[in-house]
C-alpha atoms as a PDB file:
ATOM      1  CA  UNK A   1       1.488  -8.589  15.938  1.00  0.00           C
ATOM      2  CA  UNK A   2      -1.815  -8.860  18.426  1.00  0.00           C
ATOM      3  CA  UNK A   3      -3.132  -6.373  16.874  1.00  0.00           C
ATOM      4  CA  UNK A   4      -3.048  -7.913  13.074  1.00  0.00           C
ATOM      5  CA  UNK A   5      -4.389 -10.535  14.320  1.00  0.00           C
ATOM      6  CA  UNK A   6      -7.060  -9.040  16.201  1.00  0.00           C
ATOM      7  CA  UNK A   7      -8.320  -7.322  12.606  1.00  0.00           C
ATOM      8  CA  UNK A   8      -7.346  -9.826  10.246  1.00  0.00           C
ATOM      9  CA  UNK A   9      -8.257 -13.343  12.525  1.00  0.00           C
ATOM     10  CA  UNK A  10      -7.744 -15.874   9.150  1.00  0.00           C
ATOM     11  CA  UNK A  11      -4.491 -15.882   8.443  1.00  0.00           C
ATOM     12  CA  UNK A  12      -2.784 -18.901   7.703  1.00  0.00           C
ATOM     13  CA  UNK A  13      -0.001 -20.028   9.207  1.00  0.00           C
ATOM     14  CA  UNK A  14       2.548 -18.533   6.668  1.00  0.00           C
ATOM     15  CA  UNK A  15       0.931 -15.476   6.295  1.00  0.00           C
ATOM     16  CA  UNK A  16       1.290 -15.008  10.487  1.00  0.00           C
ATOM     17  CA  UNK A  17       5.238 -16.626  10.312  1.00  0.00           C
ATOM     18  CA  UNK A  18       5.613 -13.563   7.363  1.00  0.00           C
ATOM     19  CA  UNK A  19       3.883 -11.252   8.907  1.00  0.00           C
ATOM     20  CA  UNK A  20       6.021 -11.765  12.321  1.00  0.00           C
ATOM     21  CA  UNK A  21       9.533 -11.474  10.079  1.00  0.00           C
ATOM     22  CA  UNK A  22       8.921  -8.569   9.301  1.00  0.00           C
ATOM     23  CA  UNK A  23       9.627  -7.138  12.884  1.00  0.00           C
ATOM     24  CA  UNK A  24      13.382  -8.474  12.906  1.00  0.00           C
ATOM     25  CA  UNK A  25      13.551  -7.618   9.464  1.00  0.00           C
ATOM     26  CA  UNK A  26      12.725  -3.711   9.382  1.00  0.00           C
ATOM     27  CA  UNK A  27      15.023  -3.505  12.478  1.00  0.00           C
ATOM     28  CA  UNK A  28      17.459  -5.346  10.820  1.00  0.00           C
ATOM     29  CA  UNK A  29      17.353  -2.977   7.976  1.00  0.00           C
ATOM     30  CA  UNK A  30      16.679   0.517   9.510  1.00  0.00           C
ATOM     31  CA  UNK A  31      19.944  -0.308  11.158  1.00  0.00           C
ATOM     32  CA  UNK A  32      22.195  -0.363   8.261  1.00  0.00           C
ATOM     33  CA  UNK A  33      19.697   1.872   6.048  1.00  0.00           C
ATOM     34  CA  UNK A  34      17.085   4.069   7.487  1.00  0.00           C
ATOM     35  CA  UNK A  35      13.751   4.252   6.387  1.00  0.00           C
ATOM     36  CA  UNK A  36      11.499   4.478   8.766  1.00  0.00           C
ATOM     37  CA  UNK A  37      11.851   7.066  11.592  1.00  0.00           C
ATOM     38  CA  UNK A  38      13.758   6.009  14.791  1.00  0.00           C
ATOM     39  CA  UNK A  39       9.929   6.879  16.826  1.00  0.00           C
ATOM     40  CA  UNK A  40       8.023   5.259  13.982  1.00  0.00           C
ATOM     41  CA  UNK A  41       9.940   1.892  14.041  1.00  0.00           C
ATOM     42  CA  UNK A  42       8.817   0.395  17.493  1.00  0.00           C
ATOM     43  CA  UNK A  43       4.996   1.249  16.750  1.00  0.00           C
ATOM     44  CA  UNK A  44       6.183  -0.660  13.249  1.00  0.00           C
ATOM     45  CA  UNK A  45       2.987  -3.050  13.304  1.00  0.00           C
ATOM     46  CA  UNK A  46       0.354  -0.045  14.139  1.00  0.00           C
ATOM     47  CA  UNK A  47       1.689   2.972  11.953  1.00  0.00           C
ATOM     48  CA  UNK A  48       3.221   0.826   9.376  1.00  0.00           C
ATOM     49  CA  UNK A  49       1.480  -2.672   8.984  1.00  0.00           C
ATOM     50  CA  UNK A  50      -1.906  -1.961  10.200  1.00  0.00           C
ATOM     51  CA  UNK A  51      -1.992   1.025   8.420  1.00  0.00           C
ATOM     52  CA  UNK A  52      -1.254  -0.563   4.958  1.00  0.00           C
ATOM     53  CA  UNK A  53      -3.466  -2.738   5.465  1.00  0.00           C
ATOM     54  CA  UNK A  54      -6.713  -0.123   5.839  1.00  0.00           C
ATOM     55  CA  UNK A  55      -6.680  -1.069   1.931  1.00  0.00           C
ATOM     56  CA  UNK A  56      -7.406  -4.736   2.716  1.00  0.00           C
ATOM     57  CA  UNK A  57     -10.921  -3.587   4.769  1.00  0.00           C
ATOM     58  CA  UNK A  58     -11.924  -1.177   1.861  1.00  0.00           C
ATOM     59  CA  UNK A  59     -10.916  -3.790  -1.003  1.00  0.00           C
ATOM     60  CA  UNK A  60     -10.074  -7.376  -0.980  1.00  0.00           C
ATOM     61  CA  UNK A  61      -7.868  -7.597  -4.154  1.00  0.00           C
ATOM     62  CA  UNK A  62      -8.995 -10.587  -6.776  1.00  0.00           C
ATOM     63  CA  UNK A  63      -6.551 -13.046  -7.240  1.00  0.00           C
ATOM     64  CA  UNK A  64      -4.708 -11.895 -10.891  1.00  0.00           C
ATOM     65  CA  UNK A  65      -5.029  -8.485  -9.973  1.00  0.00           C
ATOM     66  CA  UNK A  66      -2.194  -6.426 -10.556  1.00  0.00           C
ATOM     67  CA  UNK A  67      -1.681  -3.794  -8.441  1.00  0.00           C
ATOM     68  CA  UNK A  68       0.932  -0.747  -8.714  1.00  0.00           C
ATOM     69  CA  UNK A  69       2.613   0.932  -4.878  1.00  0.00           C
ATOM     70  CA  UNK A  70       4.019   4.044  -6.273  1.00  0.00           C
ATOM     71  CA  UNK A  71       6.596   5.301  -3.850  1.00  0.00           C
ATOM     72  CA  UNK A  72       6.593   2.516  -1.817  1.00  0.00           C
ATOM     73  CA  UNK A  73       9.432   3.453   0.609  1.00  0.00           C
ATOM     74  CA  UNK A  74      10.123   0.751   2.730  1.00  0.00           C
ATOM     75  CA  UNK A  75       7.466  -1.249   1.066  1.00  0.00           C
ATOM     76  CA  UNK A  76       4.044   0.369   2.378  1.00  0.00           C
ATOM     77  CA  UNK A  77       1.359  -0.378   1.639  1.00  0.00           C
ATOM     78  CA  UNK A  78       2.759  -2.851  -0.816  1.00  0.00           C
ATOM     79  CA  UNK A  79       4.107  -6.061   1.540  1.00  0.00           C
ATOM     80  CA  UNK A  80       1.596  -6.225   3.942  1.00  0.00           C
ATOM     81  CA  UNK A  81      -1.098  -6.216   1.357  1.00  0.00           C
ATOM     82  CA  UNK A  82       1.295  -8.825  -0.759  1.00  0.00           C
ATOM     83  CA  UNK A  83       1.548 -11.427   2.608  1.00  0.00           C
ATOM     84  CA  UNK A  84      -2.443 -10.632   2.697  1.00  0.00           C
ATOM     85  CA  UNK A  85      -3.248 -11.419  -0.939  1.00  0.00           C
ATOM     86  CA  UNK A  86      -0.777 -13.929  -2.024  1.00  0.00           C
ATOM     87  CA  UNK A  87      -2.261 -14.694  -5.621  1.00  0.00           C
ATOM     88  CA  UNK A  88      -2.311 -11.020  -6.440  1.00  0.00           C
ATOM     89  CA  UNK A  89       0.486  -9.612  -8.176  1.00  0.00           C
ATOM     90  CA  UNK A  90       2.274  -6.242  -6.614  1.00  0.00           C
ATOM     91  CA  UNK A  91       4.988  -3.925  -8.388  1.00  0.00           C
ATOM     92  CA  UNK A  92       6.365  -1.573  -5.801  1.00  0.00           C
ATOM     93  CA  UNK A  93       7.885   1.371  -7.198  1.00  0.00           C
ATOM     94  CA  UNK A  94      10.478   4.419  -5.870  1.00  0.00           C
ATOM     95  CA  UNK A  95      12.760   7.015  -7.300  1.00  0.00           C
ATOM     96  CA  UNK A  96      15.471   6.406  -4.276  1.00  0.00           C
ATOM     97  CA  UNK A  97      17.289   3.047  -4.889  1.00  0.00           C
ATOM     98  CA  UNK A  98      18.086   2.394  -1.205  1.00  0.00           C
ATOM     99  CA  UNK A  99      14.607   1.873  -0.698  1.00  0.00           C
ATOM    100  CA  UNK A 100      14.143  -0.411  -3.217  1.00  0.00           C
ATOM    101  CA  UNK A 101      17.144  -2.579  -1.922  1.00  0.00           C
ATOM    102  CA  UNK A 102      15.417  -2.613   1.601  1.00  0.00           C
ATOM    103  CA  UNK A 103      12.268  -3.719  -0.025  1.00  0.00           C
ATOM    104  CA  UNK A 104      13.995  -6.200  -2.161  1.00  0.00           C
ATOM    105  CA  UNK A 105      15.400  -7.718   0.899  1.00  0.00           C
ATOM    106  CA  UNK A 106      12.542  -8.042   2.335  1.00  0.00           C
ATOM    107  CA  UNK A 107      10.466  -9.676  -0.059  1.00  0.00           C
ATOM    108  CA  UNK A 108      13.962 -12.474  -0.515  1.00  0.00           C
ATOM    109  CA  UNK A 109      13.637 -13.079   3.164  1.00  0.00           C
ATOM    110  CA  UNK A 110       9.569 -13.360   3.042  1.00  0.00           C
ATOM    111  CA  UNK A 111      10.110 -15.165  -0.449  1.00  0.00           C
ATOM    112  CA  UNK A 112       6.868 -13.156  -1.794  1.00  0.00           C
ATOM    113  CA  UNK A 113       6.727 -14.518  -5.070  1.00  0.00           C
ATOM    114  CA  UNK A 114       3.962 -11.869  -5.915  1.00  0.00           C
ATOM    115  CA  UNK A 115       6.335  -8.900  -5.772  1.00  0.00           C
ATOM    116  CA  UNK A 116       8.396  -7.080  -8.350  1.00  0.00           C
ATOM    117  CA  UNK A 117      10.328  -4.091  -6.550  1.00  0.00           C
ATOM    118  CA  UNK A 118      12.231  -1.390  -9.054  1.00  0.00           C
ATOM    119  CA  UNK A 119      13.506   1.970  -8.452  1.00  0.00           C
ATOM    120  CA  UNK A 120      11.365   3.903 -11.194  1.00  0.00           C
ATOM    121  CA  UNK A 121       9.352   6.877 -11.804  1.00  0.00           C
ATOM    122  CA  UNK A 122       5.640   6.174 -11.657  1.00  0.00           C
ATOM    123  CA  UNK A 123       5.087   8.242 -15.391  1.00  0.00           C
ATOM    124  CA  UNK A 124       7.518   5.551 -16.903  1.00  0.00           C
ATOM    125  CA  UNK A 125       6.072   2.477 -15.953  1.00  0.00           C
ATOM    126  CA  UNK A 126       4.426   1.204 -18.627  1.00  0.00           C
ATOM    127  CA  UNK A 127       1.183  -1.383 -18.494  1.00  0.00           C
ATOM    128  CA  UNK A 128      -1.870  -0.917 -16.697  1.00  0.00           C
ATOM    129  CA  UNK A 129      -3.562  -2.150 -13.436  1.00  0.00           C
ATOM    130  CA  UNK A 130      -6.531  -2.471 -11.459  1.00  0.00           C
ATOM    131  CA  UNK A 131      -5.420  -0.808  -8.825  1.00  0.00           C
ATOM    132  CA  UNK A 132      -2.911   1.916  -7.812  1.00  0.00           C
ATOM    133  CA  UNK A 133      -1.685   2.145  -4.151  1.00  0.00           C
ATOM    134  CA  UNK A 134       0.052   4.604  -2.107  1.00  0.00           C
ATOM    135  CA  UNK A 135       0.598   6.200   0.900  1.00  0.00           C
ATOM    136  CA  UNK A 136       0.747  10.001   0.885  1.00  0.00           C
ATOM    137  CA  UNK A 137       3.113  10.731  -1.497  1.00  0.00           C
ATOM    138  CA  UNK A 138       2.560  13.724  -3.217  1.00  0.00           C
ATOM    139  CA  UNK A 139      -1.021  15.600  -3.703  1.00  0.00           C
ATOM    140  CA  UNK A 140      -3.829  13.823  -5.306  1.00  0.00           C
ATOM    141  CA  UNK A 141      -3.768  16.262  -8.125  1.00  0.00           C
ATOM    142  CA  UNK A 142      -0.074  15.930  -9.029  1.00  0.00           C
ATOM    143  CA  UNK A 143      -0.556  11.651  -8.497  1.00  0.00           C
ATOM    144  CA  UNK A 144      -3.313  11.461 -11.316  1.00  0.00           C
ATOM    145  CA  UNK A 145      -0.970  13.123 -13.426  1.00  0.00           C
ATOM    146  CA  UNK A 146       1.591  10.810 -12.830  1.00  0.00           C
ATOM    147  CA  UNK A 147      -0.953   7.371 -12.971  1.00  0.00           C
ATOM    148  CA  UNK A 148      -3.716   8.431 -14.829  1.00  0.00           C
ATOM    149  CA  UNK A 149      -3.010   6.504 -18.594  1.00  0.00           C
ATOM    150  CA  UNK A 150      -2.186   3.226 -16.116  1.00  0.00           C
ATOM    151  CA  UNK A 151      -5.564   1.816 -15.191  1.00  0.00           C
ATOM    152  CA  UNK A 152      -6.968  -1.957 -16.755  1.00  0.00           C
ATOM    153  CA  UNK A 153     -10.393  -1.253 -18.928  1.00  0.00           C
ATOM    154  CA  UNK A 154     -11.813  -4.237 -17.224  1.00  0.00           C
ATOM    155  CA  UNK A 155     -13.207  -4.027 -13.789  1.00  0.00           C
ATOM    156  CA  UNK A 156     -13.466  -7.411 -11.594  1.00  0.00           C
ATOM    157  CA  UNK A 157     -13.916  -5.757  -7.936  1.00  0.00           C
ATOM    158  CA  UNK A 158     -16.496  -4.283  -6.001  1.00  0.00           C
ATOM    159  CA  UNK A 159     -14.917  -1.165  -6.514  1.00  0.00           C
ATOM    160  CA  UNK A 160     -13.867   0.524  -9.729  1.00  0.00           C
ATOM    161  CA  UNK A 161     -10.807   0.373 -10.594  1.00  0.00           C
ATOM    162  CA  UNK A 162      -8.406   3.434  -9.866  1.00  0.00           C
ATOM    163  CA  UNK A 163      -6.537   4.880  -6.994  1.00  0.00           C
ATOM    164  CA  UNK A 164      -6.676   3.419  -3.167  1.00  0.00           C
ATOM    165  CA  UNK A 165      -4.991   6.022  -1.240  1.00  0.00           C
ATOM    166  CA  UNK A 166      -3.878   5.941   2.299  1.00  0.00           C
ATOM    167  CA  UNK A 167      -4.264   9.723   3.406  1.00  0.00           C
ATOM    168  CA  UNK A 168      -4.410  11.595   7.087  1.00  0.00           C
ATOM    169  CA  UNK A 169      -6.186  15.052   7.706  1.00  0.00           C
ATOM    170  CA  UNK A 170      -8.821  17.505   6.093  1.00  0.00           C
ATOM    171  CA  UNK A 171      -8.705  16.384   2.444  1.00  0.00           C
ATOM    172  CA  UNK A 172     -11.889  18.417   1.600  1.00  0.00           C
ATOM    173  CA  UNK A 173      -9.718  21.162  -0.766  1.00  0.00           C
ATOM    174  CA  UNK A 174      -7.457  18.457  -2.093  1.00  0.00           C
ATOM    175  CA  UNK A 175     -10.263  16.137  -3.690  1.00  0.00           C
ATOM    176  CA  UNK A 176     -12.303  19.589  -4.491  1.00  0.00           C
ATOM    177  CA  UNK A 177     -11.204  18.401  -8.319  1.00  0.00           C
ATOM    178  CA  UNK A 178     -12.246  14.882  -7.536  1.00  0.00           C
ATOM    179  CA  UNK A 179     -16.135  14.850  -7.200  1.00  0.00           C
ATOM    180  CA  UNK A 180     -16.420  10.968  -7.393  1.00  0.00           C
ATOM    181  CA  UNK A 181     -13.699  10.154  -4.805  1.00  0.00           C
ATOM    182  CA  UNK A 182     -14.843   8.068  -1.951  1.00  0.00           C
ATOM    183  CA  UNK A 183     -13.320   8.701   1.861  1.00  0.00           C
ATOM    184  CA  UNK A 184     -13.513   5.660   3.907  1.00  0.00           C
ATOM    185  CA  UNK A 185     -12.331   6.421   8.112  1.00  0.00           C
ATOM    186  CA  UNK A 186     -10.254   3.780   9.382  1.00  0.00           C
ATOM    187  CA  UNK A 187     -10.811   4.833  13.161  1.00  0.00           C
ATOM    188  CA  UNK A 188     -14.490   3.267  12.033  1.00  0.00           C
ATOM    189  CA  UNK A 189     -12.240   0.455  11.520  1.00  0.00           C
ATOM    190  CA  UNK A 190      -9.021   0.649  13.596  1.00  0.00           C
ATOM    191  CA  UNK A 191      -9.481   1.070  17.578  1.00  0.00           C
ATOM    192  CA  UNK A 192      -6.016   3.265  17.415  1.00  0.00           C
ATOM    193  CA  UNK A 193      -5.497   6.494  18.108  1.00  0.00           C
ATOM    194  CA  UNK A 194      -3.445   6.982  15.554  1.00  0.00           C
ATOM    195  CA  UNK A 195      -6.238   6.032  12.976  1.00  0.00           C
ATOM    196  CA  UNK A 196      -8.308   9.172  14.188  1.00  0.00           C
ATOM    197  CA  UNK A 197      -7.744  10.915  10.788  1.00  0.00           C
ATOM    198  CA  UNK A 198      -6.796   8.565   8.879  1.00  0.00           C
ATOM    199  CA  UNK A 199      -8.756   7.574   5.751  1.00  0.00           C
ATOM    200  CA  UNK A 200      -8.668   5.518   2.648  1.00  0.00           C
ATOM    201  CA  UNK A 201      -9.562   7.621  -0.524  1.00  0.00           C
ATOM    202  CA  UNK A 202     -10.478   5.542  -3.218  1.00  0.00           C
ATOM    203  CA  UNK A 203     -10.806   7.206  -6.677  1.00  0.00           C
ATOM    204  CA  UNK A 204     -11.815   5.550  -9.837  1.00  0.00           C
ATOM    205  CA  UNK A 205     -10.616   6.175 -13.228  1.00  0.00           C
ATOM    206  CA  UNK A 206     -11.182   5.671 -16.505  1.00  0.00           C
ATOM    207  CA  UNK A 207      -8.854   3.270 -18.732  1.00  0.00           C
ATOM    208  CA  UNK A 208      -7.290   5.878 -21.457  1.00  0.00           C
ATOM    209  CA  UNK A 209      -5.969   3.869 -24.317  1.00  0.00           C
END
């Protein structure tokens, strides 16, 4: 928790209380349904939290926003950024439904009222968004297919609006196709060793109608 609060010193008070439930509450759940890795779940704040939350240095999400976490998992990047930017709205998306229930529990406990968790298929969600998160999912490639008719027309950020992706490792043939993504290091960022290639990709698209 030192460590979110080392990068991210303005929290309010609920946002630290939520932020510190989630500890006992990703235990609590990996117990009875596992979702993060037995190694992963005592660095939970560094490879989990912190990471998500590389988004929140690139982009500080306008309240209204929506903002789509396709295959959330356990609910990464999707409830960290949601306790970070309470007035924007989050749908968090998977195919496996005992994700989804883990994420659903979480957000009851935190009582996010910014999240709407559903065990679906990114190509069948239907509206459109300013932003689409996700952590390493699939290949960039294949995850424009599945987004690419999702984005708003109307851009209110810094950033165009399109894809924030949280990626690790030479992504130089990956984005070969992508000539306007943008790679932002988070060990510029985050002290961490494990942040030593790990980057933000942020690629914008155009609203299809």
């Amino acid at each position: 928790m030192d460590e979110i609060l080392k990068y991210f010193p303005d929290l309010t008070e609920l946002q630290i209380e939520q932020f510190q439930k989630l500890d006992f509450l990703y235990h609590d759940w990996n117990e009875k349904i596992n979702v993060i890795s037995r190694k992963d779940i005592d660095a939970l704040y560094t490879k989990h939290i912190l990471h998500s939350l590389g988004i929140a240095k690139i982009m500080k999400f306008e309240p209204g926003a929506t903002v789509l976490d396709v295959g959330t998992g356990g609910g990464f990047p999707g409830i960290p950024l949601a306790i970070l930017f309470p007035e924007t709205r989050f749908y968090l998306i998977d195919v496996i439904a005992k994700k989804i229930k883990v994420v659903q529990g979480v957000v009851d406990a935190l009582e996010l009222k910014n999240v709407k968790a559903e065990q679906k298929r990114a190509e069948l969600v239907k509206g459109d968004f300013d932003f689409i998160v996700s952590r390493a999912v699939t290949n960039m490639p294949d995850f424009v297919s599945w987004i690419k008719d999702k984005i708003k027309k109307q851009h209110k950020h810094t950033l165009k609006n399109g894809i924030l992706y949280l990626k690790g490792g030479d992504l130089t043939e990956e984005l070969a196709a992508f000539p306007k993504a943008t790679l932002y290091d988070l060990a510029d960022i985050f002290e961490d060793e494990f942040f030593e290639t790990k980057k933000v990709v942020h690629l914008p698209l155009k609203f299809q109608p």
